[in-house]
Protein backbone atom coordinates (compact mmCIF):
# COMPACT_ATOMS: atom_id res chain seq x y z
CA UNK A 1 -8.43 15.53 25.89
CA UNK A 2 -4.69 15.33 25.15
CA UNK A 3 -3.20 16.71 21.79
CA UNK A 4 -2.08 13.15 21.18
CA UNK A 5 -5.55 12.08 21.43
CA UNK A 6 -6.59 14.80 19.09
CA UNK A 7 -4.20 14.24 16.63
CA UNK A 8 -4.60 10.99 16.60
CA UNK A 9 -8.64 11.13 15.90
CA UNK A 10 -8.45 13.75 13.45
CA UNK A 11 -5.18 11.71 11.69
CA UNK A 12 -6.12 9.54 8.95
CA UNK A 13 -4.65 5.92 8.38
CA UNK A 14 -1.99 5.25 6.10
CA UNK A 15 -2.89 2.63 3.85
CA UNK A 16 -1.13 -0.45 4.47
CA UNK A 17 -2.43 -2.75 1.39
CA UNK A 18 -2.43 -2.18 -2.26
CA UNK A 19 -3.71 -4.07 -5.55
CA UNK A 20 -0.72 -4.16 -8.33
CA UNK A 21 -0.62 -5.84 -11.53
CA UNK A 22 -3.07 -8.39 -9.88
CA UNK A 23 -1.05 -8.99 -7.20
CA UNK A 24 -2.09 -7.89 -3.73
CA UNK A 25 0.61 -6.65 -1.27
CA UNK A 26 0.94 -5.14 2.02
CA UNK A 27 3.82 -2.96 3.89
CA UNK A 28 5.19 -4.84 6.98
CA UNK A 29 6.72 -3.34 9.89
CA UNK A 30 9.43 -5.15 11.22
CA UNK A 31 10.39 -5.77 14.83
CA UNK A 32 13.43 -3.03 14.30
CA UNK A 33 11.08 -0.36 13.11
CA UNK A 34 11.86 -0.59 8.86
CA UNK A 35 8.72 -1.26 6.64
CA UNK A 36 9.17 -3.19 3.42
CA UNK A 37 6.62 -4.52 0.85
CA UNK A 38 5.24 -7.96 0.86
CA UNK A 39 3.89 -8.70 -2.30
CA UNK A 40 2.03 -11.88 -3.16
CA UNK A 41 0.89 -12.53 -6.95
CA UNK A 42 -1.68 -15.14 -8.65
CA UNK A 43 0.61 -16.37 -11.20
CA UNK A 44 4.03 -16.01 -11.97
CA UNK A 45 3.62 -13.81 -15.41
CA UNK A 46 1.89 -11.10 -12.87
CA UNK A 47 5.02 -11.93 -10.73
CA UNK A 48 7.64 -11.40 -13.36
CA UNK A 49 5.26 -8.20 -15.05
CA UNK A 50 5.29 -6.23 -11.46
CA UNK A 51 9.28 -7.52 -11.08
CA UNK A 52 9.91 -6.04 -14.57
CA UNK A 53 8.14 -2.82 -13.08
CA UNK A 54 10.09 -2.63 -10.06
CA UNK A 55 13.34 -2.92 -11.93
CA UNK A 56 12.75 0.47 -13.95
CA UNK A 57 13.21 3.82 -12.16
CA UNK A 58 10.32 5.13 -9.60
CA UNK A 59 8.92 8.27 -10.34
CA UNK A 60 7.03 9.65 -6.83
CA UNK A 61 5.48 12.67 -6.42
CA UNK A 62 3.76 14.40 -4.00
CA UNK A 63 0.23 15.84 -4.81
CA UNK A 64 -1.72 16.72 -1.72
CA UNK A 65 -5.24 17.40 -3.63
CA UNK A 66 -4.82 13.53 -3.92
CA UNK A 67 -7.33 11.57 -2.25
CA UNK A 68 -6.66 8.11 -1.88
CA UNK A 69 -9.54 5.74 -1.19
CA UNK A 70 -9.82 2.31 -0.78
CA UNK A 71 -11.05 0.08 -3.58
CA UNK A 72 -14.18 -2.29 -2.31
CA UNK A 73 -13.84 -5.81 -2.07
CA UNK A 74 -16.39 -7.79 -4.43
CA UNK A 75 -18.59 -10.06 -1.89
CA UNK A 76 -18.70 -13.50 -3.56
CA UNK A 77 -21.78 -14.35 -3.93
């Protein structure tokens, strides 16, 4: 087995959607390489709340101990 093909099973995936202020969004790739967020909200007072967020300085840090996880979808039932 190639070290690719190790690295690339022992690699976990980046998550590429997120839940926000009830609005769900996603990072695209585009055809030139650059990601950006696509961010679609139910109503526009979640729209303007996560625009008002976005405005305001990010703080990012890095914390390796982190684990993210996926949240579960509720099954409607």
């Amino acid at each position: 087995m190639t070290e690719e093909r190790v690295e690339e099973l022992t690699t976990e995936p980046k998550p590429v959607s997120f839940t926000i202020c009830g609005c769900k969004g996603k990072v695209v790739t585009t055809e030139d390489g650059k990601k950006h967020f696509e961010i679609e909200c139910k109503s526009k007072e979640d729209r303007d709340e996560l625009a008002s967020i976005l405005e305001e300085e990010a703080i990012l840090r890095v914390n390796p101990k982190v684990i993210l996880e996926e949240t579960p979808v509720a099954e409607p039932q």
